[in-house]
Protein backbone atom coordinates (compact mmCIF):
# COMPACT_ATOMS: atom_id res chain seq x y z
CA UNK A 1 -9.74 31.12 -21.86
CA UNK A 2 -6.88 30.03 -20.04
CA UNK A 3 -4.63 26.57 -20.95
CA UNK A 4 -7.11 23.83 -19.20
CA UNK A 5 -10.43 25.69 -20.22
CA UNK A 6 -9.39 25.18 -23.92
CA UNK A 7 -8.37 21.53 -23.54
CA UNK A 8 -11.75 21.28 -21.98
CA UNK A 9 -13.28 22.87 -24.81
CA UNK A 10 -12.31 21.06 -27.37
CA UNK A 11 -12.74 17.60 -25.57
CA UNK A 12 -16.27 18.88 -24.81
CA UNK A 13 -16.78 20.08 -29.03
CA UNK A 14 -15.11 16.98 -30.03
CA UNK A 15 -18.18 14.74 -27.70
CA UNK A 16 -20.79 16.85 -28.81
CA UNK A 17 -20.36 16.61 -32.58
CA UNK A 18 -19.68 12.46 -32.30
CA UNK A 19 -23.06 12.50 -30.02
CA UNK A 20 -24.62 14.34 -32.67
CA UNK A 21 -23.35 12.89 -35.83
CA UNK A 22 -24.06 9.00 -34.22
CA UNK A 23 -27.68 9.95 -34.14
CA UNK A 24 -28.40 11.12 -37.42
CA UNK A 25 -25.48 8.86 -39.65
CA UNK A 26 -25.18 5.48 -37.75
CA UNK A 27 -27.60 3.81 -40.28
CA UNK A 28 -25.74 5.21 -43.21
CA UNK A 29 -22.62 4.16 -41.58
CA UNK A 30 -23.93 0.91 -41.56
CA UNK A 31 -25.34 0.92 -45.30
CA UNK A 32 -21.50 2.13 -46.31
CA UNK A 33 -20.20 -0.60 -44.81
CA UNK A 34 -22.49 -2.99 -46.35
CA UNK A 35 -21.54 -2.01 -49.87
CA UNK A 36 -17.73 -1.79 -49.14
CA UNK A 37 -18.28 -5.56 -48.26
CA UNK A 38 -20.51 -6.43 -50.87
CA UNK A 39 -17.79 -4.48 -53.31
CA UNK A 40 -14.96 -6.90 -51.73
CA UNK A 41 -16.97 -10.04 -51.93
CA UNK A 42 -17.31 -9.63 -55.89
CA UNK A 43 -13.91 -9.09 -56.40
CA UNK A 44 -13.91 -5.14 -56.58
CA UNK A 45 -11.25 -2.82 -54.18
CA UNK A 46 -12.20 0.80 -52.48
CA UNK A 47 -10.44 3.65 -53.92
CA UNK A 48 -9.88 6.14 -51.87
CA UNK A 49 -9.18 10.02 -51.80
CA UNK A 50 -8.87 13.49 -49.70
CA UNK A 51 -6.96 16.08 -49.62
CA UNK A 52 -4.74 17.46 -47.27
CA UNK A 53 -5.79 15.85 -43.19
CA UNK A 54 -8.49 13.96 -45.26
CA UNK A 55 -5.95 12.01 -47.70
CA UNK A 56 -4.06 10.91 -44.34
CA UNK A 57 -7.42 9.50 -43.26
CA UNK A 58 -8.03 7.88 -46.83
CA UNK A 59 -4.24 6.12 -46.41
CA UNK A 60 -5.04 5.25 -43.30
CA UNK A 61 -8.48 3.53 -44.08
CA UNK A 62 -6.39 1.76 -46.71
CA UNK A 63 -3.68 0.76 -44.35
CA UNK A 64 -6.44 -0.98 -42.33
CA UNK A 65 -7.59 -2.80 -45.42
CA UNK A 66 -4.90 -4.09 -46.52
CA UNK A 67 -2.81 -5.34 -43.17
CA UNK A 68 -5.27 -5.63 -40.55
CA UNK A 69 -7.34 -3.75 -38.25
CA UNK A 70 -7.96 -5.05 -35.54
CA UNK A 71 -8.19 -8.99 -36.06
CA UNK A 72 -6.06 -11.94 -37.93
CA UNK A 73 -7.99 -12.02 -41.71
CA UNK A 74 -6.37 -11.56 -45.19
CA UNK A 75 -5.38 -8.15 -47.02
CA UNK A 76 -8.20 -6.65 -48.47
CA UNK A 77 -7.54 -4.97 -51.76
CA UNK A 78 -7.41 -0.58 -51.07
CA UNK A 79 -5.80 1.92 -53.06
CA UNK A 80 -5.29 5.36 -51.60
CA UNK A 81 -5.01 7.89 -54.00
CA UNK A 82 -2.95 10.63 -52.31
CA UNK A 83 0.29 8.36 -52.31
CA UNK A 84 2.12 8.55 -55.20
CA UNK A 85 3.53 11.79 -55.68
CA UNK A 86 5.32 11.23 -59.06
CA UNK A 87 1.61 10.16 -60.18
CA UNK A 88 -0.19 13.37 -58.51
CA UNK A 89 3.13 15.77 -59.38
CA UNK A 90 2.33 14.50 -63.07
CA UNK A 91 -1.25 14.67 -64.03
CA UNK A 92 -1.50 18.43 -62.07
CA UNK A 93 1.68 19.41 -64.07
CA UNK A 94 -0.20 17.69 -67.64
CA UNK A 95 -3.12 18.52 -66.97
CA UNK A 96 -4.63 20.12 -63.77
CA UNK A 97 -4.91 19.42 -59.98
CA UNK A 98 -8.50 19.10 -60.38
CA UNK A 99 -7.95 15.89 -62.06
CA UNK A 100 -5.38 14.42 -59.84
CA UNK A 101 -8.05 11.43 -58.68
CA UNK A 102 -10.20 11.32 -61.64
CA UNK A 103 -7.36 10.16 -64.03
CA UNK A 104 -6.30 7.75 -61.65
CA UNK A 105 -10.25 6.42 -61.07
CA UNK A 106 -10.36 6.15 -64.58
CA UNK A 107 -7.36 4.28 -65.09
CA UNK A 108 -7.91 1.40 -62.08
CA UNK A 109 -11.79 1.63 -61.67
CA UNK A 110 -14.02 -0.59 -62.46
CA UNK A 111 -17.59 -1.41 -62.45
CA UNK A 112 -17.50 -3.70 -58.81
CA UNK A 113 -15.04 -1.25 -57.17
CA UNK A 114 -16.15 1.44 -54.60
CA UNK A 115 -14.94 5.05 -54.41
CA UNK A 116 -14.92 6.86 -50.49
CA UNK A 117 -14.18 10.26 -50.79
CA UNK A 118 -13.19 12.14 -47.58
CA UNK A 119 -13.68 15.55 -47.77
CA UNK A 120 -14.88 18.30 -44.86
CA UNK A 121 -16.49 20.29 -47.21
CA UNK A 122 -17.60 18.68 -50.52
CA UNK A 123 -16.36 21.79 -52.62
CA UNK A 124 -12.55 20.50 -53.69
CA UNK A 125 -12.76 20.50 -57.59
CA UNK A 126 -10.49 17.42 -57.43
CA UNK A 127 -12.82 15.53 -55.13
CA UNK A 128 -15.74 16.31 -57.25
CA UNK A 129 -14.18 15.38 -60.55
CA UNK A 130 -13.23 12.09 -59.11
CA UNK A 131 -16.65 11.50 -58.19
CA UNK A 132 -18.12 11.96 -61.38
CA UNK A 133 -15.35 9.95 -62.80
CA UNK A 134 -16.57 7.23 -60.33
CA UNK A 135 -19.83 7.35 -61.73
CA UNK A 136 -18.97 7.33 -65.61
CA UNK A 137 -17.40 3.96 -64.50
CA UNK A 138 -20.41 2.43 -63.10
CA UNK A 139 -18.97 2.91 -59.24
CA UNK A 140 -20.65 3.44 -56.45
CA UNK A 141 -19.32 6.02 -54.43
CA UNK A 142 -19.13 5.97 -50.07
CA UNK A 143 -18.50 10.26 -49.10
CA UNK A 144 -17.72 11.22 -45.35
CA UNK A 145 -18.79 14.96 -45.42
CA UNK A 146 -19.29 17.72 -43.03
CA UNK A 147 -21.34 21.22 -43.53
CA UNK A 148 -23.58 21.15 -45.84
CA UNK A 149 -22.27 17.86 -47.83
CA UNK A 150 -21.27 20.98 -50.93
CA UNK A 151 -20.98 19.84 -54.62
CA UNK A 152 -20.46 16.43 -53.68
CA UNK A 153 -23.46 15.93 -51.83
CA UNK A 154 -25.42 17.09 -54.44
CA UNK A 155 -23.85 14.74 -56.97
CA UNK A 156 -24.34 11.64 -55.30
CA UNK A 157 -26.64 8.96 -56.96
CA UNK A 158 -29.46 7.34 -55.69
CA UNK A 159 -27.19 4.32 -54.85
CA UNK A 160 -24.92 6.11 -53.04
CA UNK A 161 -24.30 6.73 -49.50
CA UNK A 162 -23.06 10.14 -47.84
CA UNK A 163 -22.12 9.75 -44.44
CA UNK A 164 -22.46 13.39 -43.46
CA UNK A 165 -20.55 14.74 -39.52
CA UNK A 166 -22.88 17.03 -38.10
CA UNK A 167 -20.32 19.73 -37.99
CA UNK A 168 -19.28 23.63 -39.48
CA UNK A 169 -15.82 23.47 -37.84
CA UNK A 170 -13.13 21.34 -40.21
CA UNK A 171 -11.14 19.71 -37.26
CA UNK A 172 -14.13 18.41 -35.35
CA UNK A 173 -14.93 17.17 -38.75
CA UNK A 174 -11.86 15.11 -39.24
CA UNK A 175 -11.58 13.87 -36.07
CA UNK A 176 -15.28 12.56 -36.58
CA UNK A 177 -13.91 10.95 -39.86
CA UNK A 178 -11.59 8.87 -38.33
CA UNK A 179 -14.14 7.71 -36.05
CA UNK A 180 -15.96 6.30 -39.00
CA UNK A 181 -13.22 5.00 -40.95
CA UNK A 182 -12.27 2.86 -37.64
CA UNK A 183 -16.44 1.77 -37.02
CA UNK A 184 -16.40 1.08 -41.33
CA UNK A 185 -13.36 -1.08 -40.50
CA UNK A 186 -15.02 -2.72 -37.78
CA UNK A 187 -18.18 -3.63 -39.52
CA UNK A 188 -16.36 -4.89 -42.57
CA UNK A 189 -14.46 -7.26 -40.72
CA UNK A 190 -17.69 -8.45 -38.73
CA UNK A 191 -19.16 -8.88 -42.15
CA UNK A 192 -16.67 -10.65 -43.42
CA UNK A 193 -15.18 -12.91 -40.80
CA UNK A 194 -18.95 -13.75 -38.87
CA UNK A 195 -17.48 -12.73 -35.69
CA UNK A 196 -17.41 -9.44 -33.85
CA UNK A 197 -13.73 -7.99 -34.15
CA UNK A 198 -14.33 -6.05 -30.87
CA UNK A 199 -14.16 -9.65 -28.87
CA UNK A 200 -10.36 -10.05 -29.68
């Protein structure tokens, strides 16, 4: 393929897996965002984690939380955990880099908080430990996946939600992410403020 036929391709991957992923995960977009309000209105904050493009997403998400996103409303309480290296450079030096999240989940989590885990494919040991920390304290836990959902998909509880991209390929997985990170930010804010954030 020469220059312009890749562009095209990967414009035309990129639309395909968004297409496809609406269709089968709008309505547990929707049910994520419901909880991440309901967590907010009782007092609780999202956690959030991811490694490597994913952890940018999960700061991001958190960025939009806590300043704005895309109307005038007060901070909302977020906590990426990917931020703090003397925290991360710490606990994997300690202990292990598996437990990089789940330390810090058990240290600030409580029982009206949420966890979202971003992850492309569910298999990160540090990912999964954090999500089973999540659930020994009485979380509930929001996971953007892609592939098969892995180890984390199969961990989830009943009362969870997995908001899976219908997607093999990591980057068109990501980029799908932050699709639903900005649409979770949207419906949170129409949730909370009674107006459609879209309209200003």
């Amino acid at each position: 393929m020469n220059l312009i036929e890749i562009i095209e391709h990967n414009f035309a991957e990129n639309i395909a897996t968004k297409q496809r992923t609406l269709e089968k995960a709008k309505n547990s977009i929707a049910l994520g965002a419901q909880l991440m309000t309901h967590s907010l209105l009782s007092g609780g904050k999202i956690l959030s984690c991811g490694n490597g493009g994913s952890a940018g997403e999960a700061q991001l998400f958190s960025s939009k939380m806590l300043n704005r996103f895309q109307m005038e409303r007060p901070g909302l309480p977020a906590i990426a955990l990917s931020t703090d290296t003397s925290i991360l450079t710490s606990i994997a030096n300690d202990y292990n880099y598996d437990q990089i999240f789940s330390r810090q989940v058990a240290a600030l989590g409580q029982e009206t908080d949420l966890l979202l885990i971003i992850t492309t494919s569910g298999n990160s040991g540090n990912i999964v430990s954090a999500l089973d920390m999540a659930h020994e304290r009485k979380m509930k836990v929001i996971a953007l996946t892609g592939q098969s959902g892995g180890e984390v998909s199969s961990r989830l509880a009943h009362d969870d939600v997995e908001i899976r991209v219908d997607s093999d390929t990591p980057i068109r997985i990501q980029e799908t992410h932050l699709l639903i990170i900005h649409c979770l930010g949207d419906l949170v804010d129409s949730q909370l403020m009674g107006t459609n954030p879209n309209q200003h």
